[in-house]
Each structure stands twice: as C-alpha cells, then as structure tokens.
C-alpha atoms as a PDB file:
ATOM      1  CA  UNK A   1      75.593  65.337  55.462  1.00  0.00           C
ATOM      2  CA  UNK A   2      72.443  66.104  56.521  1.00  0.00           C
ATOM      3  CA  UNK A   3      72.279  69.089  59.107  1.00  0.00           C
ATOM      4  CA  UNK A   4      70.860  67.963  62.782  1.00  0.00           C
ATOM      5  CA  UNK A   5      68.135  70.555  62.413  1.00  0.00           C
ATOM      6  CA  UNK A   6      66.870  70.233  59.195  1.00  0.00           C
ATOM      7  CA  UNK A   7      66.873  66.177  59.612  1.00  0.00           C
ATOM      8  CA  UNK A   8      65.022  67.069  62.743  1.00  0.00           C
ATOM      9  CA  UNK A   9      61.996  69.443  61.391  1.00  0.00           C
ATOM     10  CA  UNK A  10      61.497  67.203  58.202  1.00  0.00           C
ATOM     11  CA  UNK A  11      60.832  63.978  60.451  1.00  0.00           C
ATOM     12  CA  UNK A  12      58.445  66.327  62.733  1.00  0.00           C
ATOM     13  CA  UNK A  13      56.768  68.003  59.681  1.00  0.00           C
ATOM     14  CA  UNK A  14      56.515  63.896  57.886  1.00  0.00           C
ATOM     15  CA  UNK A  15      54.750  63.067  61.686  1.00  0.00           C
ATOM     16  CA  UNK A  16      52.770  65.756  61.513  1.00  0.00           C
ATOM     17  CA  UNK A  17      51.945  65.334  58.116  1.00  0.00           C
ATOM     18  CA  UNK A  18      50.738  61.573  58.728  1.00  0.00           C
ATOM     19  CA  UNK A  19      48.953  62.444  61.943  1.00  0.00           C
ATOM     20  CA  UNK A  20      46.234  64.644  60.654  1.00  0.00           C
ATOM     21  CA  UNK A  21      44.012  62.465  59.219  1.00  0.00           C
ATOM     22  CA  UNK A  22      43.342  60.799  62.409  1.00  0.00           C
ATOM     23  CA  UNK A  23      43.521  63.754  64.589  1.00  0.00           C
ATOM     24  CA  UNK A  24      40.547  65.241  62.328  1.00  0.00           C
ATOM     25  CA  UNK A  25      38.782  62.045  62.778  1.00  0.00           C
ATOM     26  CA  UNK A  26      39.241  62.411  67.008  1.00  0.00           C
ATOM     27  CA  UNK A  27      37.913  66.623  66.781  1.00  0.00           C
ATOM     28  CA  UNK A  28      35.541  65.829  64.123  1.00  0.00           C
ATOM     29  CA  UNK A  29      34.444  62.671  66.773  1.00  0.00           C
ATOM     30  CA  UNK A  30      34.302  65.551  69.818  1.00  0.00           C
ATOM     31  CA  UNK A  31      32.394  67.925  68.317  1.00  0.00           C
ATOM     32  CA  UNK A  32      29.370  65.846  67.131  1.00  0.00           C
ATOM     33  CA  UNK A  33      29.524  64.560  70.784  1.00  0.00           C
ATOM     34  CA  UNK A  34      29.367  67.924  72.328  1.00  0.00           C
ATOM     35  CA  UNK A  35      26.063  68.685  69.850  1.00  0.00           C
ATOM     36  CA  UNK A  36      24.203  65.897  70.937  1.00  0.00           C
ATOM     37  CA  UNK A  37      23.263  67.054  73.818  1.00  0.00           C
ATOM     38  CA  UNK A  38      24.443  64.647  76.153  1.00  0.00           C
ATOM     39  CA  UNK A  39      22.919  61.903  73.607  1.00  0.00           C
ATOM     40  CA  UNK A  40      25.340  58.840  72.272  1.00  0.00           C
ATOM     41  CA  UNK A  41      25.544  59.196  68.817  1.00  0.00           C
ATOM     42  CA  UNK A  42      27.010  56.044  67.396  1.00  0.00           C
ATOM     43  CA  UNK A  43      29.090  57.857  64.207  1.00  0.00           C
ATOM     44  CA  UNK A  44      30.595  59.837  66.739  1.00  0.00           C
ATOM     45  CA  UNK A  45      31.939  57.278  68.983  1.00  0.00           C
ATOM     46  CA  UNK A  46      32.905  55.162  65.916  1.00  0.00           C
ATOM     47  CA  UNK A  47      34.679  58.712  64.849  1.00  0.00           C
ATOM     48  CA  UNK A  48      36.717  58.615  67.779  1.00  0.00           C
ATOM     49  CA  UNK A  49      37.158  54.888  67.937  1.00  0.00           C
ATOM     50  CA  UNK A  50      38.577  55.237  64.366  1.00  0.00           C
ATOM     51  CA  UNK A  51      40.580  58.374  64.966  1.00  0.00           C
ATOM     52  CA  UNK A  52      42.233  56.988  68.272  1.00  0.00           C
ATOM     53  CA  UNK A  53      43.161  53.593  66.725  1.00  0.00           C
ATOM     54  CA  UNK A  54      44.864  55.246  63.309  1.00  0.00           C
ATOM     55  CA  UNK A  55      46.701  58.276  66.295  1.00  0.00           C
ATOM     56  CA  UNK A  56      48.071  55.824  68.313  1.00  0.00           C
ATOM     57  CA  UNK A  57      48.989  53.054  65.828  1.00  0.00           C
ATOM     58  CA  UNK A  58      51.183  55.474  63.636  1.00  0.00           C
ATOM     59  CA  UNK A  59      52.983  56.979  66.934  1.00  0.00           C
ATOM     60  CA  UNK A  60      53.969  53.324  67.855  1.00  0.00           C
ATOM     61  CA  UNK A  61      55.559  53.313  64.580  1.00  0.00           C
ATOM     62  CA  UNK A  62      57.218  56.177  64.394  1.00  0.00           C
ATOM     63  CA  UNK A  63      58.346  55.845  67.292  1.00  0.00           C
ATOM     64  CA  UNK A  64      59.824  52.160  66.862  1.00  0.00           C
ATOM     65  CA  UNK A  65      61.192  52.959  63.226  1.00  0.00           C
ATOM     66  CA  UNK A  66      62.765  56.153  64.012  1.00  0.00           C
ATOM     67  CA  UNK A  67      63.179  57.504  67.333  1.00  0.00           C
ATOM     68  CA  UNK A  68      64.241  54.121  68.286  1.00  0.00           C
ATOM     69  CA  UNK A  69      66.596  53.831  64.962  1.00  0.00           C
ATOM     70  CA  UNK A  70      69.813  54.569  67.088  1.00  0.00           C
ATOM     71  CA  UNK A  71      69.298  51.539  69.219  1.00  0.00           C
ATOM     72  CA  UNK A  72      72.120  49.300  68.998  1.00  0.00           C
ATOM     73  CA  UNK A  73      72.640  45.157  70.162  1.00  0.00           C
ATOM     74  CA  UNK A  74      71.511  42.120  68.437  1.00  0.00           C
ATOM     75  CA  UNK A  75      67.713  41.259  67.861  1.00  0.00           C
ATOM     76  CA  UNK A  76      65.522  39.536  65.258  1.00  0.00           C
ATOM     77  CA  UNK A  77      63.139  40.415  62.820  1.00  0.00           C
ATOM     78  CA  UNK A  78      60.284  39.617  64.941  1.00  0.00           C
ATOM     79  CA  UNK A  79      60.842  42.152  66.941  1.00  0.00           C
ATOM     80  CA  UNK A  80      59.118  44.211  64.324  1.00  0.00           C
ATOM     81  CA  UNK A  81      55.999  42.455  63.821  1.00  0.00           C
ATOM     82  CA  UNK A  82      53.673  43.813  66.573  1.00  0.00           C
ATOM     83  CA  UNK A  83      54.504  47.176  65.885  1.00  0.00           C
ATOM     84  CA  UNK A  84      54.242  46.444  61.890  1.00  0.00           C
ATOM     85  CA  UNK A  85      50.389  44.474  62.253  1.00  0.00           C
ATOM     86  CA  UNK A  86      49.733  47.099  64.175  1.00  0.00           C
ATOM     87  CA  UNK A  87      49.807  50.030  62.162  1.00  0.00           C
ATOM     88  CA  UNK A  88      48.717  47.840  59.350  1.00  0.00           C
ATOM     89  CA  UNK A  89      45.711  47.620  60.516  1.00  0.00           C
ATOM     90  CA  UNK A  90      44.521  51.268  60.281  1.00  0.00           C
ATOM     91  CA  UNK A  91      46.050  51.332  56.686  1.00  0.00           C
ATOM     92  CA  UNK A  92      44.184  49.569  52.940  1.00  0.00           C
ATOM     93  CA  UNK A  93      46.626  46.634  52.193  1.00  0.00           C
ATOM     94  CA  UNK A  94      46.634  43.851  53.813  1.00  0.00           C
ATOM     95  CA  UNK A  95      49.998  42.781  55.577  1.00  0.00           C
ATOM     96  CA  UNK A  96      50.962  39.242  55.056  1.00  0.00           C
ATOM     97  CA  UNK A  97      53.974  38.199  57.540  1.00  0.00           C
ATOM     98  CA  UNK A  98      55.485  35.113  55.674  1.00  0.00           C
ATOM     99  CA  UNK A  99      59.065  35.313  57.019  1.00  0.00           C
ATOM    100  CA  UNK A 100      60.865  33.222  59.274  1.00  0.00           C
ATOM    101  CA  UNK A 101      62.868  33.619  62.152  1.00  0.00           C
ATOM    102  CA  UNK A 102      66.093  36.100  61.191  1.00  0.00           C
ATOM    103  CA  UNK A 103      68.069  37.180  63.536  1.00  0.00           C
ATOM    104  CA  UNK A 104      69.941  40.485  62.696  1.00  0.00           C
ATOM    105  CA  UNK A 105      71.291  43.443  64.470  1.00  0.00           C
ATOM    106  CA  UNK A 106      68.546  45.587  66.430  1.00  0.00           C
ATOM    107  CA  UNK A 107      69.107  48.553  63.366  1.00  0.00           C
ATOM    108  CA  UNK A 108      68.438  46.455  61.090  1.00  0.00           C
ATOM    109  CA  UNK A 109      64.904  45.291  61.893  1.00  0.00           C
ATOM    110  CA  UNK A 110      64.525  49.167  61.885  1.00  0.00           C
ATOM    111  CA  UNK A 111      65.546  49.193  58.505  1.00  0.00           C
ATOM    112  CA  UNK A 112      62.556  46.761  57.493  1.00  0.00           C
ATOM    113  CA  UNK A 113      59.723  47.955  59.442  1.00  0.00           C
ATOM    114  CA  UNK A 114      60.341  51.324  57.233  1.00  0.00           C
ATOM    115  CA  UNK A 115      60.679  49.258  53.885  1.00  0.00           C
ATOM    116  CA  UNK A 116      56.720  48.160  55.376  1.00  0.00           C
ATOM    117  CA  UNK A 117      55.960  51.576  55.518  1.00  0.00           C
ATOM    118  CA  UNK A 118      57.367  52.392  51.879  1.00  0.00           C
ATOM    119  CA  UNK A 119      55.414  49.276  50.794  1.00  0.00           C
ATOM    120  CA  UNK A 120      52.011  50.754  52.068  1.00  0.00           C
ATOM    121  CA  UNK A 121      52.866  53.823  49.717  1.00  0.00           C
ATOM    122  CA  UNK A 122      53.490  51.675  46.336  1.00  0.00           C
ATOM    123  CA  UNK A 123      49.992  51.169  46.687  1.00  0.00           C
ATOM    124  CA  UNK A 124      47.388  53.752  46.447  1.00  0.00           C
ATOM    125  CA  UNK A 125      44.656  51.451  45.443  1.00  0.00           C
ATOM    126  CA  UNK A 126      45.422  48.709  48.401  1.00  0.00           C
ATOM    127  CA  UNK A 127      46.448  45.317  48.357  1.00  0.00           C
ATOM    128  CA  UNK A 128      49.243  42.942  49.918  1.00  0.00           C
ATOM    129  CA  UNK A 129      52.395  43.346  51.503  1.00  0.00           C
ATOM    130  CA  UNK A 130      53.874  40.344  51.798  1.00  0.00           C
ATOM    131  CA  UNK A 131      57.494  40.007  53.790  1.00  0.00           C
ATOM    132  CA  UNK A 132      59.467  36.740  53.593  1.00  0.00           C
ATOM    133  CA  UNK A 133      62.999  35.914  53.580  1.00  0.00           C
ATOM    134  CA  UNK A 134      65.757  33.591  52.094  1.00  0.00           C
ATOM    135  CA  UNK A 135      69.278  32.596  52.403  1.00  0.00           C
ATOM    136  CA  UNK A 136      72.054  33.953  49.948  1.00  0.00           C
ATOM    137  CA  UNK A 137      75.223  32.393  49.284  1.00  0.00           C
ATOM    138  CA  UNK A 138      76.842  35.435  52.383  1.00  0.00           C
ATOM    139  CA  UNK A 139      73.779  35.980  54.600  1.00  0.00           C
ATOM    140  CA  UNK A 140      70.173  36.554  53.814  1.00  0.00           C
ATOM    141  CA  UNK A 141      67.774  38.654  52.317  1.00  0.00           C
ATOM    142  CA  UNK A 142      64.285  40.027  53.846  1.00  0.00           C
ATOM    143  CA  UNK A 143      61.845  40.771  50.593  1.00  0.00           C
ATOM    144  CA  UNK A 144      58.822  43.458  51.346  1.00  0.00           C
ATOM    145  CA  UNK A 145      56.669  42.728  48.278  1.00  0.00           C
ATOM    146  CA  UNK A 146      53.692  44.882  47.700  1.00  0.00           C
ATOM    147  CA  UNK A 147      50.861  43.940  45.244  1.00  0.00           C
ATOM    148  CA  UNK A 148      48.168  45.765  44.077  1.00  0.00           C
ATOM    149  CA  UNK A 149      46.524  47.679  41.121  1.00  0.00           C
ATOM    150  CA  UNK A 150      48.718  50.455  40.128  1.00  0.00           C
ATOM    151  CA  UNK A 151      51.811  49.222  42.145  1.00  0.00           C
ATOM    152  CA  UNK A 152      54.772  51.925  41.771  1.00  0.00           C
ATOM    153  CA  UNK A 153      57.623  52.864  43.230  1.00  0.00           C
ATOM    154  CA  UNK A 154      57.759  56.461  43.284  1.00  0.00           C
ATOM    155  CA  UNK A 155      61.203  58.068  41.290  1.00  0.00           C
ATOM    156  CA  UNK A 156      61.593  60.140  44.676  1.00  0.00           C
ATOM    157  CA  UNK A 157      61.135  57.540  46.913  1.00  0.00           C
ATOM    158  CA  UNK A 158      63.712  54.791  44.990  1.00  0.00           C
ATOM    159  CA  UNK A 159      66.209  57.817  45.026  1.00  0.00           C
ATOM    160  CA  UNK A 160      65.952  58.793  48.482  1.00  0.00           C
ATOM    161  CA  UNK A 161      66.686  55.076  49.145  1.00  0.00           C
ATOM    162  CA  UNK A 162      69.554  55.130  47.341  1.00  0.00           C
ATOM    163  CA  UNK A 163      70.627  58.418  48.734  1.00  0.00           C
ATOM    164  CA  UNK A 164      70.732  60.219  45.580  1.00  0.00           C
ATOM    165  CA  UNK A 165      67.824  62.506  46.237  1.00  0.00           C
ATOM    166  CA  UNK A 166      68.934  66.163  45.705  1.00  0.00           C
ATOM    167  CA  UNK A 167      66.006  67.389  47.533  1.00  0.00           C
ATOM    168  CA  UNK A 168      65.549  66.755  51.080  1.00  0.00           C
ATOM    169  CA  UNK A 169      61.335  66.938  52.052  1.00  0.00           C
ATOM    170  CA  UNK A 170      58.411  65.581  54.393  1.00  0.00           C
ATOM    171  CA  UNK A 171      57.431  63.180  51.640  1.00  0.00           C
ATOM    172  CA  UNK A 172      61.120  62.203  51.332  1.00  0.00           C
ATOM    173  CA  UNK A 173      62.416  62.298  54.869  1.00  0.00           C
ATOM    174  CA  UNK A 174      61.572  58.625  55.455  1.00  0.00           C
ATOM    175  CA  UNK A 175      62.981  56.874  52.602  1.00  0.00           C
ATOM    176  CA  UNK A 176      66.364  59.017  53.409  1.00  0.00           C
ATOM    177  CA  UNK A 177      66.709  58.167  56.852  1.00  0.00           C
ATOM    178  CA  UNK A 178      65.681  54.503  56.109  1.00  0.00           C
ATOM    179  CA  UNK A 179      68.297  53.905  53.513  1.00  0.00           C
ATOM    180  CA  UNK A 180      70.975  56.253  55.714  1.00  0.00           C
ATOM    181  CA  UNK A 181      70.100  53.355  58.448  1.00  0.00           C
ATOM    182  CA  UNK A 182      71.016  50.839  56.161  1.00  0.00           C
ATOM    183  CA  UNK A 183      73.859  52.028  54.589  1.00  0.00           C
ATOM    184  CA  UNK A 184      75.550  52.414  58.475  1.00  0.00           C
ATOM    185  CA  UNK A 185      74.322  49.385  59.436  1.00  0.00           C
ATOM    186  CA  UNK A 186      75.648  47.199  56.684  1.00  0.00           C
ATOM    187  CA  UNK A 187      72.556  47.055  54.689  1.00  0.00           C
ATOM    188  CA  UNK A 188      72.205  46.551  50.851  1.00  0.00           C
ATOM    189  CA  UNK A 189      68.509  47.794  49.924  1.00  0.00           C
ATOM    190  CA  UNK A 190      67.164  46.973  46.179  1.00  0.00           C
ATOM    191  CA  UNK A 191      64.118  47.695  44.616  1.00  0.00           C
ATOM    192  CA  UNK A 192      62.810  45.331  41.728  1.00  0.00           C
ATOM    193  CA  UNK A 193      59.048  46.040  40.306  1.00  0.00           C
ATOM    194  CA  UNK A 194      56.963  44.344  37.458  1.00  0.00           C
ATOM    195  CA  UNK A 195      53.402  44.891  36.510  1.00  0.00           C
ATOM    196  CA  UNK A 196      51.390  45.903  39.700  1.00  0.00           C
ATOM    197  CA  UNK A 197      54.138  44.615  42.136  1.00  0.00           C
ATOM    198  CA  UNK A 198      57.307  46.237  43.969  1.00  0.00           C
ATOM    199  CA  UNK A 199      59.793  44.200  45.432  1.00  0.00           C
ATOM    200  CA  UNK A 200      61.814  45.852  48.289  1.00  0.00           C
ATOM    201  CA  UNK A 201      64.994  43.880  49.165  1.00  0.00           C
ATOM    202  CA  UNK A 202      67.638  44.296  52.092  1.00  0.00           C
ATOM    203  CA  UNK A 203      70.603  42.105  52.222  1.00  0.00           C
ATOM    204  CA  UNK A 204      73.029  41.834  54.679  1.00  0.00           C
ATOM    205  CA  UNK A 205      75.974  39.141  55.467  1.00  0.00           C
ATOM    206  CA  UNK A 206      74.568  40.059  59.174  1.00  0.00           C
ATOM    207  CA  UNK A 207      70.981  38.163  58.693  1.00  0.00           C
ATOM    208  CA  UNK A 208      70.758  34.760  59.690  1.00  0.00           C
ATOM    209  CA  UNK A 209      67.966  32.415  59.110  1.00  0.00           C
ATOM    210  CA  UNK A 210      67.226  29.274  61.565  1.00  0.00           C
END
C-alpha cells in the first residue's frame, strides 16, 4: 500500500511539476508589463493570455481526475468531455471525441479522463487522440488512441498502470493512481501500440453503450 503521505506529496510535487510552465508564462507576462512603462505591449498580454489559459485549464483537470477521484454514484462518460477539450486545448495533439454515450460509474469516467492525459504523453511530437468506444460480449470498452510521430508508451508509465512499478515518483504518480482507480472500481486497463500509435483500453462489465 501506498502510504497517505507519500501518495499525497507525489500528486502535489506531479501538480507542481505541470504547473510551471504556465506560471513562468503569467511572471514572465507581469514583468514585461511592469517595464513598459504603463505602455500595452501586445507579447505581454498574449504572455499572460497564454499563461492563464494553460494555469487554469490543467487545475480543472487535476482537479476533476484526482481530487474528485473518490466521488462515488453513477454517471457517463460525457461527463468528462468539457474538462478533457479543455485542457486539450493548451496541449500539441489534437483531441478527437468519437465516443458515444456510455454510461458508467462516476470513478470510472475518472479513470478515462487520466488515460487522456497518458495519451498526451505518448506523444512528444503531437498528433491525435482519438477516444471511441464499443460493446464486448460482458460490457464495453472505451479506447484512448494516440497517433503521432514517435508514438510510445513509456516502460514506466505501462508499469505504473499495471501496478508493477517498484518506484513510486512525480512522473509516475499519475499512471499509479489512475490504474489503482481502476483496479477498485472494476476496471480492466490494456495497452496495445504499433508503429506511431498507442492504444489505451479500459473494460468494464459496468459500461453500457445506448
């Protein structure tokens, strides 16, 4: 088991981590403002513009995919989208929301608006994330596929997922807690990948498609 405080400084230290780029981009916005001598200087305000989107995006996810992960009750993937098109907008691929209405508990949809996160990371070069889902023969299936030069899973990442990571960091905090969610909540998480493309998978007898 993971101990309460160690969980809880590795998820601050991953927030932290992901916060600084736009947090540079809001000072680095100020202090060109406060040189220009009361003058509106256009890569400034853009600076800030950029900075505040990027901030407040990533806090609405973190706070939806793992502050709210204890929530509890019945919901459906759609719940997820706003907060998902959201941050992808301040990030290189392009999100592509293909999937129908599935209804699943509220965990759950937790569960997959991580696997979106994970899926922005198999791609360092950009692309698409693509989410869809399908029926199986005892529930259904929600499929993150991300596309893009240089697609990979990292080893790290498809361990933590499994939870068989030995080491417990910032980088792998996320992936843990994602596939600790869906291991409690009745979750089966896969990972398939082929040449510039990762496929991540959860199944659960719980999803149900219209």
């Amino acid at each position: 088991m993971i101990e309460n405080t160690k969980l809880t400084a590795l998820v601050a230290s991953r927030i932290c981590h992901d916060m600084v780029e736009p947090m540079s981009a809001i000072i680095q916005g100020l202090e060109m403002i406060k040189d220009a001598d009361g003058k509106t200087d256009p890569d400034a305000l853009s600076l800030l513009d950029h900075g505040v989107g990027k901030a407040w995006a990533k806090l609405e996810f973190f706070r939806f995919a793992m502050a709210g992960a204890v929530a509890e009750g019945d919901s459906e993937l759609e719940e997820g989208r706003a907060v998902a098109v959201k941050l992808y907008s301040v990030l290189k691929p392009e999100l592509v929301w293909s999937a129908p209405a599935v209804a699943m508990p509220r965990p759950a949809v937790r569960v997959i608006v991580n696997l979106l996160l994970i899926a922005n990371e198999c791609l360092p070069r950009g692309g698409k994330v693509e989410i869809s889902a399908a029926k199986t023969e005892d529930g259904g299936e929600v499929i993150v596929a991300a596309a893009g030069p240089r697609a990979k899973l990292r080893e790290a990442t498809g361990l933590a997922l499994r939870g068989e990571g030995e080491e417990l960091t910032g980088h792998t905090i996320q992936p843990t807690l994602t596939g600790l969610l869906a291991r409690q909540g009745g979750v089966t998480l896969a990972a398939r990948e082929s040449e510039e493309k990762v496929e991540l998978i959860a199944r659960s007898p719980a999803f149900k498609l219209s």
